[in-house]
N, C-alpha and C. Protein backbone atom coordinates (compact mmCIF):
# COMPACT_ATOMS: atom_id res chain seq x y z
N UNK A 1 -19.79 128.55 -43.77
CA UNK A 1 -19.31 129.00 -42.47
C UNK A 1 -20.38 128.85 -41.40
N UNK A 2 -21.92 129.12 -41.73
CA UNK A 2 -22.94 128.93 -40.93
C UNK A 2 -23.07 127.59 -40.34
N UNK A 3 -23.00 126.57 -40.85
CA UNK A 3 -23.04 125.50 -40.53
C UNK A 3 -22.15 124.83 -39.33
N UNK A 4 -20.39 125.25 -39.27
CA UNK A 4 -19.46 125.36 -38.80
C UNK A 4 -20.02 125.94 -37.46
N UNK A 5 -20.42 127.45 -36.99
CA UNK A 5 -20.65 127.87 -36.41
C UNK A 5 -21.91 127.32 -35.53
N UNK A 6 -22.85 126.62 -36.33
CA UNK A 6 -23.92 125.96 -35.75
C UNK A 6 -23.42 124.55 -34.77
N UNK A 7 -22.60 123.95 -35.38
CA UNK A 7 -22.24 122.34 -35.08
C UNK A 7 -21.46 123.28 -33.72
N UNK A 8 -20.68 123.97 -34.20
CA UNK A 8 -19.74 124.52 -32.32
C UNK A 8 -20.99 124.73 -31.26
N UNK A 9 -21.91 125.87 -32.10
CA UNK A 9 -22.78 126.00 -30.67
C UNK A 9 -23.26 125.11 -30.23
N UNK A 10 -23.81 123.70 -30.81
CA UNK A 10 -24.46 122.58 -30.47
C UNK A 10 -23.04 121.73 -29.41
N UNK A 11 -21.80 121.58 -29.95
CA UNK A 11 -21.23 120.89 -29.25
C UNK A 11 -20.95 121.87 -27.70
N UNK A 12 -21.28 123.28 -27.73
CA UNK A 12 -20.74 123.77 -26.47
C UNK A 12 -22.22 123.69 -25.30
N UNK A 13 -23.43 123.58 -26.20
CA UNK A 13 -24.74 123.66 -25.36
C UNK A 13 -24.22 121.74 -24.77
N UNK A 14 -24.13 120.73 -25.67
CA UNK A 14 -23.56 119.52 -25.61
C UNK A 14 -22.82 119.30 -23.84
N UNK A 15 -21.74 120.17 -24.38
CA UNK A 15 -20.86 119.58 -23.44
C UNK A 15 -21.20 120.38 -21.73
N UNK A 16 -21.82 121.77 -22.05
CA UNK A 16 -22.57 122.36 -20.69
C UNK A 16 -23.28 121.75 -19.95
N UNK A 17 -24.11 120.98 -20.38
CA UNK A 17 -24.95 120.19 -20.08
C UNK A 17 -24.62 118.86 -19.81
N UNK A 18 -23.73 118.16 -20.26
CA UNK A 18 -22.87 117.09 -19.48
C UNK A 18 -22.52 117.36 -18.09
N UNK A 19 -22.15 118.46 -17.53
CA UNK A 19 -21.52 118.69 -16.62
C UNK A 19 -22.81 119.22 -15.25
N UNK A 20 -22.81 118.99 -14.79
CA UNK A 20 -23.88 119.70 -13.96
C UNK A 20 -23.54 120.76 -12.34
N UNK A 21 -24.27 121.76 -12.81
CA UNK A 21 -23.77 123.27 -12.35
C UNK A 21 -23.50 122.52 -10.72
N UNK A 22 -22.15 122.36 -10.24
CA UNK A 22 -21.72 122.01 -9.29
C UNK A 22 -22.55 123.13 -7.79
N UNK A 23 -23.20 124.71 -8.05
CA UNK A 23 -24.26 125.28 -7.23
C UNK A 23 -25.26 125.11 -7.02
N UNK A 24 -26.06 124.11 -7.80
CA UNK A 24 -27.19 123.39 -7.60
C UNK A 24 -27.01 122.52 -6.42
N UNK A 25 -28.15 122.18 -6.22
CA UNK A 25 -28.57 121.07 -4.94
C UNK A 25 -29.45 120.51 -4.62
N UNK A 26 -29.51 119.51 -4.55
CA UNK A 26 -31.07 119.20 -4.38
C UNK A 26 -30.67 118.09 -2.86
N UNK A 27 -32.40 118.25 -2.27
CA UNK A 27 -32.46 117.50 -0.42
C UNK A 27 -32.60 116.32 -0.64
N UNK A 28 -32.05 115.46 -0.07
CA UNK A 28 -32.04 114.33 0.53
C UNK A 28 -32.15 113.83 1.87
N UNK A 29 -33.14 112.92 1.92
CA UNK A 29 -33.60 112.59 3.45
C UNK A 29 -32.55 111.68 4.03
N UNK A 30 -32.70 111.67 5.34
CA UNK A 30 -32.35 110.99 6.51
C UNK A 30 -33.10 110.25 7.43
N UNK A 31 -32.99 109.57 7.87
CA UNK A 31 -33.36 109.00 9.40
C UNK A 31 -35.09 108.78 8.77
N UNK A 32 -35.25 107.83 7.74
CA UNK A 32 -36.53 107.75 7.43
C UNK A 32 -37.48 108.90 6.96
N UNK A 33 -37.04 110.33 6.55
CA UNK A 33 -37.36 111.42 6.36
C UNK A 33 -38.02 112.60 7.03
N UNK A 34 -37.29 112.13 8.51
CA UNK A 34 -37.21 113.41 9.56
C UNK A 34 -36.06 114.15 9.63
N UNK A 35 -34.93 113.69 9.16
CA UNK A 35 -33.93 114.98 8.52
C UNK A 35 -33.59 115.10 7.10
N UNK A 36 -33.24 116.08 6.69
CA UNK A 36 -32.93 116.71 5.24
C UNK A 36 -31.71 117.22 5.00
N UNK A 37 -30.69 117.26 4.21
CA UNK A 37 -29.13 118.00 3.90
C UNK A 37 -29.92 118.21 2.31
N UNK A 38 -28.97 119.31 1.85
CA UNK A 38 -28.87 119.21 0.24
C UNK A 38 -27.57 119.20 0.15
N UNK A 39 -27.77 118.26 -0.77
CA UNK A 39 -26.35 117.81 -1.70
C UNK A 39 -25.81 118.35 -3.05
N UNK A 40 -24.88 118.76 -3.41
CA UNK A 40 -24.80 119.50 -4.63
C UNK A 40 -25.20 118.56 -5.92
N UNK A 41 -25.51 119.07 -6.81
CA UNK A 41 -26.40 118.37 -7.91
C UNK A 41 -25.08 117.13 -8.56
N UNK A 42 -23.84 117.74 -8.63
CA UNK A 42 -22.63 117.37 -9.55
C UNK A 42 -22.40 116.09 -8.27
N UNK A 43 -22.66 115.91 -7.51
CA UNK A 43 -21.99 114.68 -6.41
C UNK A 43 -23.59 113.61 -6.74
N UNK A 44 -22.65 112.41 -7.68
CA UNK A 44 -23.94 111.39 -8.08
C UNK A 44 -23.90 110.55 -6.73
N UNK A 45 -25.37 110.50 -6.53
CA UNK A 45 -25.61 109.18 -5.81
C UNK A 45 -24.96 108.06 -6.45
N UNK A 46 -24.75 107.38 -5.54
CA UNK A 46 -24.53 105.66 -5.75
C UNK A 46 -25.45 104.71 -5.11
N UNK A 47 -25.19 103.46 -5.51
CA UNK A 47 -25.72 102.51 -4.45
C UNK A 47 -24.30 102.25 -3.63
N UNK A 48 -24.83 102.41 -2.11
CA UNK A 48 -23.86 101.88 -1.38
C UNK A 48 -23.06 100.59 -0.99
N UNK A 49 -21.84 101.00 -0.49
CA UNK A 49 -21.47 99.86 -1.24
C UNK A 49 -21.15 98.99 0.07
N UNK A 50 -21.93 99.10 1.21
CA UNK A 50 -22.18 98.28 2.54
C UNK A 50 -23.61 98.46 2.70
N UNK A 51 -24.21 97.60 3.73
CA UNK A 51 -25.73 97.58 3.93
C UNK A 51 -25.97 98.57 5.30
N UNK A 52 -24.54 99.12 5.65
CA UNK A 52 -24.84 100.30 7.00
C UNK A 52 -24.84 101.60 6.36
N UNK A 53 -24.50 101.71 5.38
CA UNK A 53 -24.95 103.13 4.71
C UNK A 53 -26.19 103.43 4.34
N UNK A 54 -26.61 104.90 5.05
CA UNK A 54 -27.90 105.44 4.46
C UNK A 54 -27.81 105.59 3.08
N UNK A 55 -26.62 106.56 3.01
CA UNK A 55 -26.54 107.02 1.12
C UNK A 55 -25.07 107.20 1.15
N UNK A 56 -24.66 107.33 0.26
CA UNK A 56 -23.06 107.49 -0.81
C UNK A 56 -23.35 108.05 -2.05
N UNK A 57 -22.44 108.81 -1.74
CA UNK A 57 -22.10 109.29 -3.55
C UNK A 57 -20.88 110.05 -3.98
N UNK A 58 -20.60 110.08 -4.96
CA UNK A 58 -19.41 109.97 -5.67
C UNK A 58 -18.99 111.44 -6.22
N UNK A 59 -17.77 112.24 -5.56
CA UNK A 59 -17.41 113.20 -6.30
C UNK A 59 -16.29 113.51 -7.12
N UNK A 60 -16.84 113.74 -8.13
CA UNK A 60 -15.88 113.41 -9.28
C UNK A 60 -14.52 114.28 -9.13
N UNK A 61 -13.24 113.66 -9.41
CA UNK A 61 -12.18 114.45 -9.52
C UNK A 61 -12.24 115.75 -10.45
N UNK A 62 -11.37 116.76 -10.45
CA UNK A 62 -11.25 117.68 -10.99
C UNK A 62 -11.43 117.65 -12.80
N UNK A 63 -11.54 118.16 -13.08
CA UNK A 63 -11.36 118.03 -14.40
C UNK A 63 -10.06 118.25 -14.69
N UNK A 64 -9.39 117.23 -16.31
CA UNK A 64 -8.17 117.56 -16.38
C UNK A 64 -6.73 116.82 -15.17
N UNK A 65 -7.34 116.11 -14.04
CA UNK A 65 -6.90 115.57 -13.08
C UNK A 65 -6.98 113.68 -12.97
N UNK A 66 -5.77 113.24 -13.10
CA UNK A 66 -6.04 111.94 -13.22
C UNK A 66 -6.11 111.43 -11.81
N UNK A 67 -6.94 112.34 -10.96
CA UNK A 67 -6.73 111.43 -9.02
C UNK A 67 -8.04 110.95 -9.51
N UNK A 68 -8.47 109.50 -8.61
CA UNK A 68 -9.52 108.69 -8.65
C UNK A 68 -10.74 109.88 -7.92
N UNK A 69 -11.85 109.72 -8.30
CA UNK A 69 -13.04 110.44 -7.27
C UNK A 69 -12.89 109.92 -6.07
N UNK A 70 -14.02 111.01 -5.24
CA UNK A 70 -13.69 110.48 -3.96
C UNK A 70 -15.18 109.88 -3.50
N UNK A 71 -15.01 109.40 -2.01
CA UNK A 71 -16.17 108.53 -1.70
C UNK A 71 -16.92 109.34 -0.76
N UNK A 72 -18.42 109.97 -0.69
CA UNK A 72 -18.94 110.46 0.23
C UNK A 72 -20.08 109.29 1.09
N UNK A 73 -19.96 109.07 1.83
CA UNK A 73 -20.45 107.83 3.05
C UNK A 73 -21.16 108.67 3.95
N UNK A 74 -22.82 107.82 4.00
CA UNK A 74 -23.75 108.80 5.13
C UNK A 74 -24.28 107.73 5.80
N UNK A 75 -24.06 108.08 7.40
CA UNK A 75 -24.87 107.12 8.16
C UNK A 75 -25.11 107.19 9.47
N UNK A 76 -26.16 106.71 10.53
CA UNK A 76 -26.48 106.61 11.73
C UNK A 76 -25.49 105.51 12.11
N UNK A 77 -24.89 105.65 13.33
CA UNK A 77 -24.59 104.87 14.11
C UNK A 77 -24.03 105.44 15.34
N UNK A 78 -23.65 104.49 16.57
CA UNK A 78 -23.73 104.79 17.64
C UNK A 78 -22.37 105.37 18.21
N UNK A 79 -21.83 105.05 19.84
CA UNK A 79 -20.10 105.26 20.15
C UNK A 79 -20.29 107.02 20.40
N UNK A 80 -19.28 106.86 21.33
CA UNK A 80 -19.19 108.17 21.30
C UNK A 80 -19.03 109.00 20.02
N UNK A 81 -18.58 110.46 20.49
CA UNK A 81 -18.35 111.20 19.08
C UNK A 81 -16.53 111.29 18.90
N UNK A 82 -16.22 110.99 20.27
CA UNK A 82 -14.53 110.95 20.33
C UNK A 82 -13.98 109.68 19.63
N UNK A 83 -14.82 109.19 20.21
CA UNK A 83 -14.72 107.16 19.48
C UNK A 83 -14.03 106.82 18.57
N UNK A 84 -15.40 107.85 17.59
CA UNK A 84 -15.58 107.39 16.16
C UNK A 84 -14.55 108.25 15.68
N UNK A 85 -14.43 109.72 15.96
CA UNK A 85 -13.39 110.38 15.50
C UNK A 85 -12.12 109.75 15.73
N UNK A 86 -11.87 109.31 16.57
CA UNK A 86 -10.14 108.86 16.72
C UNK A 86 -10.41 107.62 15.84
N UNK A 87 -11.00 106.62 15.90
CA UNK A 87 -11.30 105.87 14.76
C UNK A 87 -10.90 106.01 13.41
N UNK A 88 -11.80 107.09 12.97
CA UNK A 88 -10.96 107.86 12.10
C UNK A 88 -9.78 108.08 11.49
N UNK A 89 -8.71 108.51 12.54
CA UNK A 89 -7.74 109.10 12.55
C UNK A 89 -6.76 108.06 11.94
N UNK A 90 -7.36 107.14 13.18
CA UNK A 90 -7.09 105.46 13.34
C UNK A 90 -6.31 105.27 11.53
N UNK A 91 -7.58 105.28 10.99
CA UNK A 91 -7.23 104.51 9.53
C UNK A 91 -6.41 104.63 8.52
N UNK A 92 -5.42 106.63 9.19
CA UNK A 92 -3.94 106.73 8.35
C UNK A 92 -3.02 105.98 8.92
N UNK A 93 -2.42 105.55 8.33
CA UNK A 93 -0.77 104.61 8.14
C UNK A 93 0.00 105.87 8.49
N UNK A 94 0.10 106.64 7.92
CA UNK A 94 0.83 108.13 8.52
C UNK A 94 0.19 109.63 8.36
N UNK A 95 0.20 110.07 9.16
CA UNK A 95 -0.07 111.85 8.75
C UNK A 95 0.32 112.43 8.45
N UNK A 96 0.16 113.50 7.10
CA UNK A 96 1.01 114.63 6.84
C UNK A 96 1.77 115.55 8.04
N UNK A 97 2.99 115.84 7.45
CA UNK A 97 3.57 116.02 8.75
C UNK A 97 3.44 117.44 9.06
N UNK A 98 2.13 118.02 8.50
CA UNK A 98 1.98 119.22 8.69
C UNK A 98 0.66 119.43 9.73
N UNK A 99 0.64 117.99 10.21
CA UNK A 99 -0.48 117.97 11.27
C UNK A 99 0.11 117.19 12.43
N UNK A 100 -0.68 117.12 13.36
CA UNK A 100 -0.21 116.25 14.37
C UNK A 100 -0.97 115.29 14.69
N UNK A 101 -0.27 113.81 14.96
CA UNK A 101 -0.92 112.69 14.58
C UNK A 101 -2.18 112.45 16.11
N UNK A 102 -2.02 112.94 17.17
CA UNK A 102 -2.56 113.24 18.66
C UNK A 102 -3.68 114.60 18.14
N UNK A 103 -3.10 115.59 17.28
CA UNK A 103 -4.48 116.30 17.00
C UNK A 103 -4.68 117.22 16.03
N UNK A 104 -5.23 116.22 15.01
CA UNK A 104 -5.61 116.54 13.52
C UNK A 104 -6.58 117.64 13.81
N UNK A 105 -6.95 118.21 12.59
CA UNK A 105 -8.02 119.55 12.63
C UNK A 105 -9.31 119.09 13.11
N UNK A 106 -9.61 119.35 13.98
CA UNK A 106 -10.97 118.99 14.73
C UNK A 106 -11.31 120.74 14.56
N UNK A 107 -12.83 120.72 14.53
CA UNK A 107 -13.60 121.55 14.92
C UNK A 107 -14.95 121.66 15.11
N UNK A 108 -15.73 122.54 16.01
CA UNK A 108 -17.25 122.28 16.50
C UNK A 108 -17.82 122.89 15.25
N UNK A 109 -19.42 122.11 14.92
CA UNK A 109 -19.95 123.29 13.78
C UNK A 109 -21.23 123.05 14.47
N UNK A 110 -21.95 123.93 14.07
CA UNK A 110 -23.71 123.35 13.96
C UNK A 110 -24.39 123.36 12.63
N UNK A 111 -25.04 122.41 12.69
CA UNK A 111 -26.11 121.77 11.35
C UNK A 111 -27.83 121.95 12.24
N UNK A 112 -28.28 123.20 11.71
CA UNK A 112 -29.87 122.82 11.91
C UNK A 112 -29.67 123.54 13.48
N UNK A 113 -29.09 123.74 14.20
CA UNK A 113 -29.45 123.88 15.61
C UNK A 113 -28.47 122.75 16.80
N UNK A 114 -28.18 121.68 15.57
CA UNK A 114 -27.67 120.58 16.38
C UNK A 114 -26.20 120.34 15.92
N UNK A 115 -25.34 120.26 17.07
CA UNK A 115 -24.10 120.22 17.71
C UNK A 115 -23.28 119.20 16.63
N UNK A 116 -22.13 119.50 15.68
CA UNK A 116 -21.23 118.43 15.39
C UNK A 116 -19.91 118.84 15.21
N UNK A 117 -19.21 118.07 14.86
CA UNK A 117 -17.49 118.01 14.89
C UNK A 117 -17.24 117.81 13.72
N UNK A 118 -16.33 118.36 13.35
CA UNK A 118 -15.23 118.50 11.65
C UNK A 118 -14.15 117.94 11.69
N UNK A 119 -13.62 117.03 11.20
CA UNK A 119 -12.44 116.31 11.46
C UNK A 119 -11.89 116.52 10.06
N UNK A 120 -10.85 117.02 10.16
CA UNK A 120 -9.90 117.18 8.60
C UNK A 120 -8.67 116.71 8.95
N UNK A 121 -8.48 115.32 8.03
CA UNK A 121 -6.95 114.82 8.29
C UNK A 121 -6.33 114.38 6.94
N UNK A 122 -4.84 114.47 6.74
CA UNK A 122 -4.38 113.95 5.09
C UNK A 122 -3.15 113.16 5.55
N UNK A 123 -2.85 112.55 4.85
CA UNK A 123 -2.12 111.29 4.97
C UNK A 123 -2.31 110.20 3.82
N UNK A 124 -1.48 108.94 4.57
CA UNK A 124 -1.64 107.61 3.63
C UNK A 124 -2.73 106.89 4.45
N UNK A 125 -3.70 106.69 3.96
CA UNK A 125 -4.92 106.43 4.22
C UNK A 125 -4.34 104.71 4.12
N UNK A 126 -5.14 103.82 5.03
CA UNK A 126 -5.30 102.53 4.98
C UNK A 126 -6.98 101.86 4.20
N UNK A 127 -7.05 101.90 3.13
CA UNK A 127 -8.35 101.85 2.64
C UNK A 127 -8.63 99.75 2.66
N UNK A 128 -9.87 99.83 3.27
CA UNK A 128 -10.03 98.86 3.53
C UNK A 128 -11.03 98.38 2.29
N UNK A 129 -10.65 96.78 1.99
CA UNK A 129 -11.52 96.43 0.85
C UNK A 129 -13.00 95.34 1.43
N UNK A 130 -12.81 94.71 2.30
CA UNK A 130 -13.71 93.98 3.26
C UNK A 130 -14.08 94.48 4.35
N UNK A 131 -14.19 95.59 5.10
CA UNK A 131 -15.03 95.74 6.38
C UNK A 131 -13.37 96.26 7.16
N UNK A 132 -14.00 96.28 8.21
CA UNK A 132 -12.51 96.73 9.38
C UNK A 132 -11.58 95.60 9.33
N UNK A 133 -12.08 94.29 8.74
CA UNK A 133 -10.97 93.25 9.26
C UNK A 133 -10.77 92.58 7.89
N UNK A 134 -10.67 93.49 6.86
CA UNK A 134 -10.61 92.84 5.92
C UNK A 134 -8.66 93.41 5.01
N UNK A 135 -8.35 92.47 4.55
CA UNK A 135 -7.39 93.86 3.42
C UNK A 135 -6.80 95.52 3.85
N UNK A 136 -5.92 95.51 3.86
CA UNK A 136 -5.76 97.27 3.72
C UNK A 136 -4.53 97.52 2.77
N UNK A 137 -5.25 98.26 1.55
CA UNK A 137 -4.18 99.18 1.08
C UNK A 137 -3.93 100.28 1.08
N UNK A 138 -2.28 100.77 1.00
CA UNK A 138 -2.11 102.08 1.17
C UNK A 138 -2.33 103.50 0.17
N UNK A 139 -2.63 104.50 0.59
CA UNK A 139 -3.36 105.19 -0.43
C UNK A 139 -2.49 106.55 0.00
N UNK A 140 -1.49 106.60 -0.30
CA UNK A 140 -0.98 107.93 -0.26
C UNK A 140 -1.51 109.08 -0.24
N UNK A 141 -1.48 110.63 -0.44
CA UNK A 141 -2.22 111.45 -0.61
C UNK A 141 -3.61 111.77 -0.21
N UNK A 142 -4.09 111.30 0.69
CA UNK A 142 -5.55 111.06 1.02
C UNK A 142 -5.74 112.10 1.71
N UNK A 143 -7.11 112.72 1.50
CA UNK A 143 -7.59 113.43 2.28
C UNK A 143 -9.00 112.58 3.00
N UNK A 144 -9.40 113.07 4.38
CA UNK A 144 -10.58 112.74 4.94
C UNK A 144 -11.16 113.81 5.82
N UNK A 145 -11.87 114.46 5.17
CA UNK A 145 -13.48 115.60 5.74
C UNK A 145 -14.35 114.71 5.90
N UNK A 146 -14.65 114.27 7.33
CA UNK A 146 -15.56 114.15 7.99
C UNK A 146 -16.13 114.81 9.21
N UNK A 147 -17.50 114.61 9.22
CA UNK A 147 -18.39 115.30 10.44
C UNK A 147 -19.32 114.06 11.02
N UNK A 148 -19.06 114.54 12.18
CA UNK A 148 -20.92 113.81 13.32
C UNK A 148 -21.16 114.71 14.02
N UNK A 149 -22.52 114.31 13.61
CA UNK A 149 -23.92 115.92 14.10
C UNK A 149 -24.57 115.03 15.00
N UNK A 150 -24.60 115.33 15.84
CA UNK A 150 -25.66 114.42 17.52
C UNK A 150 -27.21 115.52 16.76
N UNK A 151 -27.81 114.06 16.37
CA UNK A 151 -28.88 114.86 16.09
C UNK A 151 -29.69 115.28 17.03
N UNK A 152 -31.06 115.60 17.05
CA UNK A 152 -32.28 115.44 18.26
C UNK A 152 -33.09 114.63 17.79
N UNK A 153 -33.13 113.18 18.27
CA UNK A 153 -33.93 111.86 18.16
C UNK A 153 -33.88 110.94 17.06
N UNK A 154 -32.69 111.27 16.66
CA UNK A 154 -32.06 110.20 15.27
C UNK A 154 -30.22 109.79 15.48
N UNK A 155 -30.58 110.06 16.80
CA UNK A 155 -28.97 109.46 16.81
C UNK A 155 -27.83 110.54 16.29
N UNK A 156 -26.40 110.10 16.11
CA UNK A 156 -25.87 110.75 15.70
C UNK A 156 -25.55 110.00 14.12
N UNK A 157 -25.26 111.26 13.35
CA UNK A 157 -25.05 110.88 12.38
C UNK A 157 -24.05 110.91 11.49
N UNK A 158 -23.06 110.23 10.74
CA UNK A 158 -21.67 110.16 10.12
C UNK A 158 -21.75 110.44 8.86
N UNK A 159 -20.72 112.02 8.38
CA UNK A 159 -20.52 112.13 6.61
C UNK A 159 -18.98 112.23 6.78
N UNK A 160 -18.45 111.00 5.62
CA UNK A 160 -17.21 110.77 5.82
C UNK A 160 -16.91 110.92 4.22
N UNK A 161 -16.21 112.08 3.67
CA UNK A 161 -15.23 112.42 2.87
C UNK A 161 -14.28 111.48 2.11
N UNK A 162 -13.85 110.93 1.46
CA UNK A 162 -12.38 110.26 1.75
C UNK A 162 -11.97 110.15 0.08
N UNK A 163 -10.76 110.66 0.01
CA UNK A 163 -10.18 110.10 -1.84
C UNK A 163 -8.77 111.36 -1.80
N UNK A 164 -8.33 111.52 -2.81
CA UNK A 164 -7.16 111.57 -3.15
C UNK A 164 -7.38 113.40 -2.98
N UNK A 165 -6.11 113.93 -1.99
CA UNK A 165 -6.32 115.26 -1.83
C UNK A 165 -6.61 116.14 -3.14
N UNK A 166 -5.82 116.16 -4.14
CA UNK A 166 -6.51 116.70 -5.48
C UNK A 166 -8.19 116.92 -5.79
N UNK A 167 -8.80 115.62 -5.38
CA UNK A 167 -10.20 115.35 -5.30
C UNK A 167 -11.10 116.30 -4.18
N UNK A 168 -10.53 115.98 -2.92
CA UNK A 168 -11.36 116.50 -1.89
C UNK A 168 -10.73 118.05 -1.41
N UNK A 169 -9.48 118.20 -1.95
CA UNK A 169 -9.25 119.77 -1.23
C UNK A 169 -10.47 120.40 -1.96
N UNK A 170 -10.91 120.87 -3.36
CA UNK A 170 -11.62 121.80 -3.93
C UNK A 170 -13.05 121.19 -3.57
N UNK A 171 -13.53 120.05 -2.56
CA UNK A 171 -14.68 119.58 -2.52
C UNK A 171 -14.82 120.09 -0.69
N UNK A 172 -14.01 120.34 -0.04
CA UNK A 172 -13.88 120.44 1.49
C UNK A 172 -14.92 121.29 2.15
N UNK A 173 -15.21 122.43 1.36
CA UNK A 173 -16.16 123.72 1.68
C UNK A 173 -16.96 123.27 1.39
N UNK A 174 -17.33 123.15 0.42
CA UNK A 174 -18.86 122.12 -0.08
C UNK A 174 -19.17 121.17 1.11
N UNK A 175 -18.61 120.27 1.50
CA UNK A 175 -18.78 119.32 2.16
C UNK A 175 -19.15 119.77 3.15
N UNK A 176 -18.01 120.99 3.87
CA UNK A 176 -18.89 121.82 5.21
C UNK A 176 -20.10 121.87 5.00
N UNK A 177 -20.36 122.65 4.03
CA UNK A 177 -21.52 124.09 3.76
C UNK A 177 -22.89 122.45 3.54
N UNK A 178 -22.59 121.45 3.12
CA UNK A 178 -23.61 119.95 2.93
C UNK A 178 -23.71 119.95 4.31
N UNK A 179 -22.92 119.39 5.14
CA UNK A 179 -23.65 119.15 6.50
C UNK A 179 -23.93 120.15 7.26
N UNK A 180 -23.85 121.36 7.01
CA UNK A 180 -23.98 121.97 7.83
C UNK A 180 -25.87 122.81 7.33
N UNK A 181 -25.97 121.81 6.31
CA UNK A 181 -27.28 122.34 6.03
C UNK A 181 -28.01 121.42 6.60
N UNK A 182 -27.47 120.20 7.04
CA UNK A 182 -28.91 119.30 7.95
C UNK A 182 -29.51 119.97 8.63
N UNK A 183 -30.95 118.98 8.58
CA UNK A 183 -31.96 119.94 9.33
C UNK A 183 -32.99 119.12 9.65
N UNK A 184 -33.83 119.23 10.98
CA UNK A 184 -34.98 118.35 11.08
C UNK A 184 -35.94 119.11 9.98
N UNK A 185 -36.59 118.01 9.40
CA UNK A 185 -37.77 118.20 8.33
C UNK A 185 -39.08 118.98 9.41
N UNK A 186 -39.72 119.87 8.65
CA UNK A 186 -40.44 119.98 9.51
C UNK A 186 -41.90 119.18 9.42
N UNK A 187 -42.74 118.72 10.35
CA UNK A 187 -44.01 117.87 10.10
C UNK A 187 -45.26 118.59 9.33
N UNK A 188 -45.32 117.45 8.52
CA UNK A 188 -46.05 118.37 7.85
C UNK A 188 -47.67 117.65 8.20
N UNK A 189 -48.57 119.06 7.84
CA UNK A 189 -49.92 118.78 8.70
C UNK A 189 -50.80 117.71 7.86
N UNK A 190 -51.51 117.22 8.57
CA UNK A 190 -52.74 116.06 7.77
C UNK A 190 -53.46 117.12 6.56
């Protein structure tokens, strides 16, 4: 019976440890390493999968849930902040009709001291496979949590959410509570 009991505890230390405590976090730089976010430990980096991304990484669907993971996308670039948000909006084929397609959930947050916007929209997403002018297929069910934080002297900066609502509803708070931890690094002395 000892033995039995041994092989379970090994497969449950096993499988704990596969998984990684989704409250962990560890920082990741920005803007050449004058800003910092922490990211939860369970969201793997990737290599990105364009050459305008700072970083990406991948959060895994639910457990028990056959929706694809979703895609987290980090980056500087320019345009207003209305721009890029309606841009955004731009890329559903339709909106849940529990929103309005003129004005999805916008809201102000601050990260660090510095000023950004929350855009939460669900729909059939147009997911593009080549760039803006490439392919689009339709992706039903989609959710997209994104933010841009107007930094101070790094531009503004883009975290864009996007994968199958199953995926990103239980990831949405997280995602706040991630950007809203950016922060200028502070300098550190000679």
């Amino acid at each position: 019976m000892k033995p039995y009991l041994y092989a379970l505890l090994l497969l449950v230390a096993a499988t704990l440890s596969a998984h990684a405590d989704p409250t962990t976090s560890r920082a990741i730089d920005l803007a050449g390493g004058a800003l910092a976010f922490d990211a939860p430990e369970a969201w793997d980096s990737v290599t990105p999968g364009s050459r305008i991304l700072e970083h990406e990484l991948s959060v895994d669907a639910p457990e028990g849930s056959d929706a694809a993971d979703a895609r987290l996308t980090i980056m500087a670039a320019g345009g207003s902040v209305e721009a890029n948000l309606s841009r955004w909006v731009g890329q559903f084929q339709t909106i849940d009709r529990s929103q309005d397609r003129d004005a999805p959930m916008k809201q102000e947050i601050e990260a660090g001291g510095m000023k950004g916007t929350l855009l939460d929209v669900s729909g059939t997403y147009l997911e593009s496979a080549g760039g803006p002018f490439g392919p689009k297929t339709p992706r039903e069910g989609y959710r997209l949590v994104g933010a841009i934080v107007q930094t101070k002297g790094s531009g503004n900066y883009f975290f864009k959410l996007i994968g199958p609502k199953a995926t990103v509803d239980p990831a949405a708070e997280t995602f706040r509570e991630m950007v809203e931890s950016l922060r200028k690094k502070e300098q550190e002395s000679p």
